[in-house]
Every structure is written in C-alpha cells, then in structure tokens.
N, C-alpha and C. Protein backbone atom coordinates (compact mmCIF):
# COMPACT_ATOMS: atom_id res chain seq x y z
N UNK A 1 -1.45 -44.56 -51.97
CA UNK A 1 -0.81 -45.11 -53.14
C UNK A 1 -1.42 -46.48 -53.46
N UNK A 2 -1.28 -46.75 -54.53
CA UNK A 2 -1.87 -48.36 -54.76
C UNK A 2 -0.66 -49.16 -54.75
N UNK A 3 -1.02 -50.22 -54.42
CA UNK A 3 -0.56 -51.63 -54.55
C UNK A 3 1.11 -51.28 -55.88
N UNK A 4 0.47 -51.38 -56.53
CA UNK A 4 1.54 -51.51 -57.99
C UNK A 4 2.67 -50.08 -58.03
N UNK A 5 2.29 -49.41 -57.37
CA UNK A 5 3.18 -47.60 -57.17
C UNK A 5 3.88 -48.49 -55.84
N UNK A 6 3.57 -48.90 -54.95
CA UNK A 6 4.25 -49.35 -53.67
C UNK A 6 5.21 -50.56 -53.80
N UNK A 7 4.53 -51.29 -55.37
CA UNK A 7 6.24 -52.32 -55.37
C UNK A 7 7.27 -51.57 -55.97
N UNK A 8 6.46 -50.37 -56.91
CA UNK A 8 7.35 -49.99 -58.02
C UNK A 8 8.51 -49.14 -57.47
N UNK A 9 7.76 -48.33 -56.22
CA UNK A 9 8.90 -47.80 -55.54
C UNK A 9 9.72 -48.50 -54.40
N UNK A 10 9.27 -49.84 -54.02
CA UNK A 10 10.05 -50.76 -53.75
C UNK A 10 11.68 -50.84 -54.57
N UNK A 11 11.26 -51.47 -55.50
CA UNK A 11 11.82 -51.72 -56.29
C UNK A 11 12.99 -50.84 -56.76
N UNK A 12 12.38 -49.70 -56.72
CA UNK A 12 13.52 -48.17 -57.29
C UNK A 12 14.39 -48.02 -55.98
N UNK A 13 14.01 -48.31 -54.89
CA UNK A 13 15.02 -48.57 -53.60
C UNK A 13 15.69 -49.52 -53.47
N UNK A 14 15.35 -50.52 -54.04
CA UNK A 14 16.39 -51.79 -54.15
C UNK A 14 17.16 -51.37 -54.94
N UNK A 15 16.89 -51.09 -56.15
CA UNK A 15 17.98 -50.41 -57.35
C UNK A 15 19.01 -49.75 -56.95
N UNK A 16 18.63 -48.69 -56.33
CA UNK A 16 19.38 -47.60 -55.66
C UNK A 16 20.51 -48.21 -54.41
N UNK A 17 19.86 -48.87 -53.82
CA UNK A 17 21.00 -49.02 -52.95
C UNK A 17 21.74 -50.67 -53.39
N UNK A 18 21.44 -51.11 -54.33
CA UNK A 18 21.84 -52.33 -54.87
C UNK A 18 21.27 -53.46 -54.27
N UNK A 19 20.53 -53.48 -53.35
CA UNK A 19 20.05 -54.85 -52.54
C UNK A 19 19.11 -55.29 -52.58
N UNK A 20 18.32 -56.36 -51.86
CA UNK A 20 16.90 -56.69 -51.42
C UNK A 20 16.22 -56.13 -50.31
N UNK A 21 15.50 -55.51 -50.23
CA UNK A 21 14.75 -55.08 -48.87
C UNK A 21 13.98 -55.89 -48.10
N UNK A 22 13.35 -56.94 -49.30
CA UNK A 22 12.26 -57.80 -49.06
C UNK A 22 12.55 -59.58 -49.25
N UNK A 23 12.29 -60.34 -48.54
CA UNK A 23 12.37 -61.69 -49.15
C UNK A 23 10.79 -61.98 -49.38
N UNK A 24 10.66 -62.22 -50.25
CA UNK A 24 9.23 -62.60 -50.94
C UNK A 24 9.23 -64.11 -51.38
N UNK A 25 8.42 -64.81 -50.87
CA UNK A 25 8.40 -66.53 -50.47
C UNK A 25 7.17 -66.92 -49.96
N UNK A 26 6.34 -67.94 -50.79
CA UNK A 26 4.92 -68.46 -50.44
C UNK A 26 4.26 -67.45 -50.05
N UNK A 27 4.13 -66.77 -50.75
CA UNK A 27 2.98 -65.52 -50.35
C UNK A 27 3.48 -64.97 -49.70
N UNK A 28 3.96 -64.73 -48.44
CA UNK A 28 5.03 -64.12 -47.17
C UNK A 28 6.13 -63.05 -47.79
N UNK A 29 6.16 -61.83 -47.02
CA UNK A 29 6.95 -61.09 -47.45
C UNK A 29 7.53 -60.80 -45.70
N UNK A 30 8.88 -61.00 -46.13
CA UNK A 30 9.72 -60.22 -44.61
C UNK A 30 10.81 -59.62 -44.74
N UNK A 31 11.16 -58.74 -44.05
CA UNK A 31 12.39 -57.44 -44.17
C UNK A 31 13.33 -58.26 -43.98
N UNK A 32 14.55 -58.12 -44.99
CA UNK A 32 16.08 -58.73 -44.86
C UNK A 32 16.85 -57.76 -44.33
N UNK A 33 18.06 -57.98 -43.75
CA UNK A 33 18.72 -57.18 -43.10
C UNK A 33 18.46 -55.97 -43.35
N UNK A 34 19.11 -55.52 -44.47
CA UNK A 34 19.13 -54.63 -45.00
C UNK A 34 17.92 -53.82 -45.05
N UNK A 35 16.56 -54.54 -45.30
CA UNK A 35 15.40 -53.82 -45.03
C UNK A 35 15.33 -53.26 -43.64
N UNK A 36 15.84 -54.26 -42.53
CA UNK A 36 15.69 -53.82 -41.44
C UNK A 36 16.16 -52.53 -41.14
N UNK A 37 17.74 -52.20 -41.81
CA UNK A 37 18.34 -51.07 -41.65
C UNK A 37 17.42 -49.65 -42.22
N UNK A 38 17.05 -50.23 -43.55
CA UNK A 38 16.44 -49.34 -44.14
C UNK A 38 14.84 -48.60 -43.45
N UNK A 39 14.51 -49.40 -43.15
CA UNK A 39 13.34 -49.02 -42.08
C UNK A 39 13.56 -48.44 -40.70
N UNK A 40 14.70 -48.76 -40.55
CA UNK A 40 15.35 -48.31 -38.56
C UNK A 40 15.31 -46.67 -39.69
N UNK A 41 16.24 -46.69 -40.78
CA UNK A 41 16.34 -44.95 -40.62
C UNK A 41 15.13 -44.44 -41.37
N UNK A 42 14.55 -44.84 -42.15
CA UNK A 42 13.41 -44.67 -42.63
C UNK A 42 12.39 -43.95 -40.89
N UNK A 43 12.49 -44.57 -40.12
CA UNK A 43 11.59 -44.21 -39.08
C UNK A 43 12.10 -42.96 -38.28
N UNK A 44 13.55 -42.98 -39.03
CA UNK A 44 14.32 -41.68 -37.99
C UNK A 44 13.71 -40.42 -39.08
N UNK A 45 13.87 -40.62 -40.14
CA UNK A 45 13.88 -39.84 -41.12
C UNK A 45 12.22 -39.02 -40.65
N UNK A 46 10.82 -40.29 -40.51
CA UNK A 46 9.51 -39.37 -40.51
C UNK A 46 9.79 -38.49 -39.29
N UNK A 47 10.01 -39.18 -38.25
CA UNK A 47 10.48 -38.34 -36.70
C UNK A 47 11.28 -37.12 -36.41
N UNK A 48 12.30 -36.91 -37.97
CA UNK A 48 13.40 -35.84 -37.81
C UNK A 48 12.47 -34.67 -38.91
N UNK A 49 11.40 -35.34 -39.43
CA UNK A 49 10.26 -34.41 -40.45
C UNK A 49 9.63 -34.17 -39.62
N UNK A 50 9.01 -34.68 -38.77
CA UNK A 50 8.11 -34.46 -37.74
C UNK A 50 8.46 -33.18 -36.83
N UNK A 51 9.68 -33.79 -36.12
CA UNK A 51 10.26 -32.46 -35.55
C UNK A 51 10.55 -31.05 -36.40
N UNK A 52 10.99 -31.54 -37.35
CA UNK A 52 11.55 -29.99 -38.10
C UNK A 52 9.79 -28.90 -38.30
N UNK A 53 8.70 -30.27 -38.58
CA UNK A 53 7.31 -29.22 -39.05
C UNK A 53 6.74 -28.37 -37.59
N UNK A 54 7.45 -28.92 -36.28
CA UNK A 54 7.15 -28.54 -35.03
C UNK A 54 7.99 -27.52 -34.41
N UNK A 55 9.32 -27.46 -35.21
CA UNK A 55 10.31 -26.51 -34.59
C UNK A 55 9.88 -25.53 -35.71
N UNK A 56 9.72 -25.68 -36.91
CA UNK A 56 9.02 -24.18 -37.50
C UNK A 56 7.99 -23.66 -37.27
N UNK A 57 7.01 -24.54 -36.84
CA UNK A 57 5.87 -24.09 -36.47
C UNK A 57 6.13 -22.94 -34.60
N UNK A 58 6.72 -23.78 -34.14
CA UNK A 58 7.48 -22.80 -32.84
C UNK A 58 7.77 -21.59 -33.53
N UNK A 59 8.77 -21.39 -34.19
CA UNK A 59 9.66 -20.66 -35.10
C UNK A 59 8.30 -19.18 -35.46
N UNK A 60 7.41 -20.40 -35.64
CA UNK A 60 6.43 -19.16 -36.30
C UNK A 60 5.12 -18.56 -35.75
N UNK A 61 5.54 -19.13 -33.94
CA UNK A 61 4.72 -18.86 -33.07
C UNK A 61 3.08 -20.17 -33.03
N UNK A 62 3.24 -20.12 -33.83
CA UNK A 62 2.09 -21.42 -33.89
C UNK A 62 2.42 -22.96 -32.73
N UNK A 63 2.35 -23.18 -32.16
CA UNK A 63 3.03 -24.27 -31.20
C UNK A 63 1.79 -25.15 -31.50
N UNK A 64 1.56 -26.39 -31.52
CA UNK A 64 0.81 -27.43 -31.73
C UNK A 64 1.25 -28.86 -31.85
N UNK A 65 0.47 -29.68 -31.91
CA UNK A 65 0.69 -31.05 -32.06
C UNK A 65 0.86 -32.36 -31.22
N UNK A 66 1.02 -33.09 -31.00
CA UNK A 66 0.66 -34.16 -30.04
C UNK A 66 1.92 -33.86 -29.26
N UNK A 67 1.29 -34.44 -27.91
CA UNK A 67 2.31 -33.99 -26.59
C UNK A 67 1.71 -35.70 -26.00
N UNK A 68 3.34 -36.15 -25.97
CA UNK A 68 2.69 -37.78 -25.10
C UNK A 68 3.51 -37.75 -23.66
N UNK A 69 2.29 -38.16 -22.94
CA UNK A 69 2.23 -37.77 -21.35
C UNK A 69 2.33 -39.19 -20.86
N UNK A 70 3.26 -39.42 -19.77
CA UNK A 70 3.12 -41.11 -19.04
C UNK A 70 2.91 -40.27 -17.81
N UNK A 71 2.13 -40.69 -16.69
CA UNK A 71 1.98 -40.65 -15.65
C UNK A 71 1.65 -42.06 -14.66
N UNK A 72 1.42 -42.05 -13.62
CA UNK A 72 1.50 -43.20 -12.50
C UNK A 72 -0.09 -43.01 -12.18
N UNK A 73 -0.19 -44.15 -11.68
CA UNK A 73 -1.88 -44.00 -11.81
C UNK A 73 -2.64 -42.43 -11.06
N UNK A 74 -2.14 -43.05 -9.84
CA UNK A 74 -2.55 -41.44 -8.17
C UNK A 74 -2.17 -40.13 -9.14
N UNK A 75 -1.32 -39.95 -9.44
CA UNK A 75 -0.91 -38.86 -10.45
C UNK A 75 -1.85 -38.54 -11.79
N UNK A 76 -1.91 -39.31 -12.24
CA UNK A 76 -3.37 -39.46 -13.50
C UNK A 76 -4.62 -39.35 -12.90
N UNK A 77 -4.62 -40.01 -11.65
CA UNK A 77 -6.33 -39.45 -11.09
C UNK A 77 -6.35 -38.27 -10.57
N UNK A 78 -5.59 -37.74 -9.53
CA UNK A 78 -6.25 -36.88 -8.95
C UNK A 78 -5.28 -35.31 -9.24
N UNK A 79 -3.91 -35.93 -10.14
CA UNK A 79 -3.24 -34.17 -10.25
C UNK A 79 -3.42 -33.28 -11.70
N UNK A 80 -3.42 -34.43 -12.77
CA UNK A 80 -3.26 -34.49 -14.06
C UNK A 80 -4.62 -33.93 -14.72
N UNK A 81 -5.50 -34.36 -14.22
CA UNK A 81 -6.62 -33.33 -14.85
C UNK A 81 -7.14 -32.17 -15.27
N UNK A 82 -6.54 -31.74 -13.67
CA UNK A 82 -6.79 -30.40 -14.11
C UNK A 82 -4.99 -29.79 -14.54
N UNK A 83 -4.13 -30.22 -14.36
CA UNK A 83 -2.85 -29.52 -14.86
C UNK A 83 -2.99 -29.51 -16.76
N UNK A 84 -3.55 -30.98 -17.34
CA UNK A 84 -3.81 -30.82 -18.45
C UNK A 84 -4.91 -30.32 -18.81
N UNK A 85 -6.23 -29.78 -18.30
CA UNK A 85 -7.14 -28.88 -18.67
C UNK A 85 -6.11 -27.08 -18.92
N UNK A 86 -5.55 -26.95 -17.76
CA UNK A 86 -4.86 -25.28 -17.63
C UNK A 86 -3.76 -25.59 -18.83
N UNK A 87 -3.48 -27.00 -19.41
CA UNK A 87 -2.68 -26.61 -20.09
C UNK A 87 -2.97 -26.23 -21.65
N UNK A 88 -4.60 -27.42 -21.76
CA UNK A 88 -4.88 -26.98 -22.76
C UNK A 88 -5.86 -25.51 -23.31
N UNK A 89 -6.25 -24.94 -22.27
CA UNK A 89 -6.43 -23.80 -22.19
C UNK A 89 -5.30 -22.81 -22.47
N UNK A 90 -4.16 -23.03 -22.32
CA UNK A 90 -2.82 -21.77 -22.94
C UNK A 90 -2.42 -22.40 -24.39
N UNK A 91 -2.92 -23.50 -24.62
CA UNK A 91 -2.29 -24.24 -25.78
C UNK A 91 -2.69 -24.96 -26.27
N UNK A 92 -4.09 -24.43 -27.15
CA UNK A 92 -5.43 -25.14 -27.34
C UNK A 92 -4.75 -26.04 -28.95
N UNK A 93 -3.83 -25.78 -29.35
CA UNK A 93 -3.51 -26.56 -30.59
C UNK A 93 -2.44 -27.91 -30.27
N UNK A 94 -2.31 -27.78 -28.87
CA UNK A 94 -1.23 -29.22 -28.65
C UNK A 94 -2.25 -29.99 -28.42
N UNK A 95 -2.27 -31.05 -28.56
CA UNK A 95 -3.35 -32.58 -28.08
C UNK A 95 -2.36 -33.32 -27.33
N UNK A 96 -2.70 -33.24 -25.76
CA UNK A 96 -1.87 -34.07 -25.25
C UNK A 96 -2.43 -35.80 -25.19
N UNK A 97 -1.90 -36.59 -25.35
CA UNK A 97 -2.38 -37.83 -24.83
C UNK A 97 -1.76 -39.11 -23.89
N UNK A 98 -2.71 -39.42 -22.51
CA UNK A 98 -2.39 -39.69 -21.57
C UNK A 98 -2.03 -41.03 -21.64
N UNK A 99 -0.70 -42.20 -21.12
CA UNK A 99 -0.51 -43.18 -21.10
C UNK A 99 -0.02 -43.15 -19.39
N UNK A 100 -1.43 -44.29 -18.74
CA UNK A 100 -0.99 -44.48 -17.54
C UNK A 100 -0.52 -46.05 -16.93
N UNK A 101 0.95 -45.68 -15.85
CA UNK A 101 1.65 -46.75 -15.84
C UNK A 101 2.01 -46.78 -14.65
N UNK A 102 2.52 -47.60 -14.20
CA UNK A 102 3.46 -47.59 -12.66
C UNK A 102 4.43 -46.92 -12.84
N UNK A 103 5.64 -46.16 -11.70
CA UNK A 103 6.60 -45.36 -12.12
C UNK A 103 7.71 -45.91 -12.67
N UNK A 104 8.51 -47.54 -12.76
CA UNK A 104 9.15 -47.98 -13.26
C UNK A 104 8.89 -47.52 -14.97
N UNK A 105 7.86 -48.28 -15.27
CA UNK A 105 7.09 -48.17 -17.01
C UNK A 105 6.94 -47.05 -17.39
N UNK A 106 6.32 -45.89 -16.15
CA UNK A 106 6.64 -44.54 -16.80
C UNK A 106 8.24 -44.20 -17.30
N UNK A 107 8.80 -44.16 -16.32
CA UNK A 107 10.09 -44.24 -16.59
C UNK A 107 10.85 -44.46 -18.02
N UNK A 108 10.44 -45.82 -18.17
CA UNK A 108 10.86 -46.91 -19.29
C UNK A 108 10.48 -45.89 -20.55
N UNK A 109 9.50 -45.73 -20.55
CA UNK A 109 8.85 -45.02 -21.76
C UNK A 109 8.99 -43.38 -21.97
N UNK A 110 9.76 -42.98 -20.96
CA UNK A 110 10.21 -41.67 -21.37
C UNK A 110 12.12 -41.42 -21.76
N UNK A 111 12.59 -42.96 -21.26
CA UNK A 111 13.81 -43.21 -21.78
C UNK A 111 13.92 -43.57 -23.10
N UNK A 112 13.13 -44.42 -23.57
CA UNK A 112 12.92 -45.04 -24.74
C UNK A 112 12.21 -43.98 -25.74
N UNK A 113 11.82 -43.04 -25.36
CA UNK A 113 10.70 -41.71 -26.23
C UNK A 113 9.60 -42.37 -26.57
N UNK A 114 8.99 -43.18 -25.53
CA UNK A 114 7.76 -43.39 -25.80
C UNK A 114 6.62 -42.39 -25.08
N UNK A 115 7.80 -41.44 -24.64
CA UNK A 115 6.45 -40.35 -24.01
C UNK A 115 7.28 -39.33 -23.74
N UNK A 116 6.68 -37.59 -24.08
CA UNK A 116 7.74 -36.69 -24.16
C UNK A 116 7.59 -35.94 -23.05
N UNK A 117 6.79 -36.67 -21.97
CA UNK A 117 6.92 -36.13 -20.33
C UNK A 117 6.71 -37.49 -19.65
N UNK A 118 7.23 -37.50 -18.34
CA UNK A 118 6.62 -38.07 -17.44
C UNK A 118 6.15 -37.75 -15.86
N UNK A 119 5.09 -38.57 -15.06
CA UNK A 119 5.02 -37.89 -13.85
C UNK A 119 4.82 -39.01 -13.47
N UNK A 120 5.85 -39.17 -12.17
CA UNK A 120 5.01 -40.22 -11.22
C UNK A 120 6.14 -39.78 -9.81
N UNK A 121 5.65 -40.39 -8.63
CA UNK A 121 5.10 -40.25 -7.55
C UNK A 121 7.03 -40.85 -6.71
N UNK A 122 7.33 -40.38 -5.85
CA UNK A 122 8.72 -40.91 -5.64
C UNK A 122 9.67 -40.19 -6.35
N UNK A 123 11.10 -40.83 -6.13
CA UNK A 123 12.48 -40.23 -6.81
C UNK A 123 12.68 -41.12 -8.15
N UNK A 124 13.43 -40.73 -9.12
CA UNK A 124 13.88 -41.49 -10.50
C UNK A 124 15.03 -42.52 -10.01
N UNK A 125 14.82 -43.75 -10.39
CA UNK A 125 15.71 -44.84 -10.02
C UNK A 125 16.47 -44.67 -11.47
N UNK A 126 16.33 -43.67 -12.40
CA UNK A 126 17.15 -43.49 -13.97
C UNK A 126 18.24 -42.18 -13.64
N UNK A 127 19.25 -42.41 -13.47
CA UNK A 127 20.24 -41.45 -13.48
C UNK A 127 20.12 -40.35 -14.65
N UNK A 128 19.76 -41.10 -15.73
CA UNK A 128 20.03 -40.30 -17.40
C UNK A 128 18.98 -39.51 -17.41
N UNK A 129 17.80 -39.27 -16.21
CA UNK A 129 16.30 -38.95 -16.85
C UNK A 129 16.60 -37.39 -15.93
N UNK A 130 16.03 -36.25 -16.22
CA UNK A 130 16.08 -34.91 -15.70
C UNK A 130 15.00 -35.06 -14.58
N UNK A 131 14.93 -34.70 -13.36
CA UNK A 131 13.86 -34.57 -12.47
C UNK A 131 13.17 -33.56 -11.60
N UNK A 132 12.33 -32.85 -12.23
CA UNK A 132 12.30 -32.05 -11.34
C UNK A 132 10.34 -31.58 -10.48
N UNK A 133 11.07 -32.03 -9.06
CA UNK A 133 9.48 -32.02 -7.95
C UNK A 133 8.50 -30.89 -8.42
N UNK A 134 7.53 -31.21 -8.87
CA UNK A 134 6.26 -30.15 -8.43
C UNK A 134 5.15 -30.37 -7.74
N UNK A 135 5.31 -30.95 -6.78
CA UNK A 135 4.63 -30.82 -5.17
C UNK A 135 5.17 -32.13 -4.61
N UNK A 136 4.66 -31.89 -3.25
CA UNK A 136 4.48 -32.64 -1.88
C UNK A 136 3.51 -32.95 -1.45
N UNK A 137 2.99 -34.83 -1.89
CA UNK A 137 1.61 -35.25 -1.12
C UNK A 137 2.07 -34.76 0.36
C-alpha cells in the first residue's frame, strides 16, 4: 500500500471507533492507549487468520507451514538433526525453524508461544507445560 492509503485507512479506524490511535508530534508518531489496544488485537486477529488458513489446510489434507522448534543446545546438536530431517521427509510442506536456548529460555518461549515445540534435556520446572520423555542419554 502507499503511504497516503495507510493514513487514509488510519484514519477510517479512528472514525470508526471514535478515537486516536496515533499521537503525531515533531515528526514522531507513537501508539496511544487505545492504539495499543488496537494493535494487541489486531495481532490476535493475523494469528487467529493464520491458524484458521492451517486448520483448513489440515481439513483438506494439505498440512504445511512454519513449525517453530526451541531446543537446548546437546539436543540441537546431536538429536534434532536427524529427527527434523525424518520429519521433513513425511512433511515436506512444513518448514520447521530451529531456535536454540538453554532449557529455562526454551521453556520461556514455548509458554509465551514463541515456539510451537520444545526439547531440552532434564524435567520441566513449568507445571502448565505438557511433558513428554523421548529418550534416555
């Protein structure tokens, strides 16, 4: 979109919900409350599109799309390679991509949905997180 379509529909959202989204001052533009709100669901909204184009695509046998992986380092070197080679061999349309961390940060980031698996090494110090062993160093 250009520049002038991106205030204009600014603008038609301010209308709409009666407010400011934006404080615009010395050149500087920053989200006012209300923008803030509007952007928190704004971000739920691409994520709940996101999911719905992934649950039809399931729906329609097609399975694909980014798969985000946290693992612990020992786990990223020497197990993860080949578990994500066999995986992308059954499921050549998912792209997984690897974020490696200590198991606390793994952790962190699969509570927070910054990653839609995790693996690391030890027991879950997260009560809320599901766990389940697939091997014994």
């Amino acid at each position: 979109m250009t520049q002038p379509a991106v205030t204009f529909q600014i603008r038609q959202l301010e209308q709409e919900f009666n407010t400011r989204l934006f404080d615009r001052r010395r050149g500087r533009i920053t989200l006012t409350p209300a923008g803030a709100v509007a952007l928190e669901y704004s971000e739920k909204i691409v994520a709940l599109s996101s999911e719905l184009k992934t649950r039809m695509k399931e729906l329609g046998g097609a399975i694909g799309g980014p798969l985000l992986v946290a693992a612990s380092t020992t786990l990223a070197d020497f197990l993860l390679p080949q578990v994500i080679a066999d995986f992308k061999a059954r499921f050549p349309a998912i792209v997984p991509r690897l974020c490696v961390a200590n198991s606390s940060n793994v952790q962190t980031l699969v509570l927070e949905r910054g990653a839609d698996v995790g693996f690391i090494e030890g027991t879950s110090t997260e009560p809320s997180l599901v766990v389940d062993p697939i091997c014994e160093d």
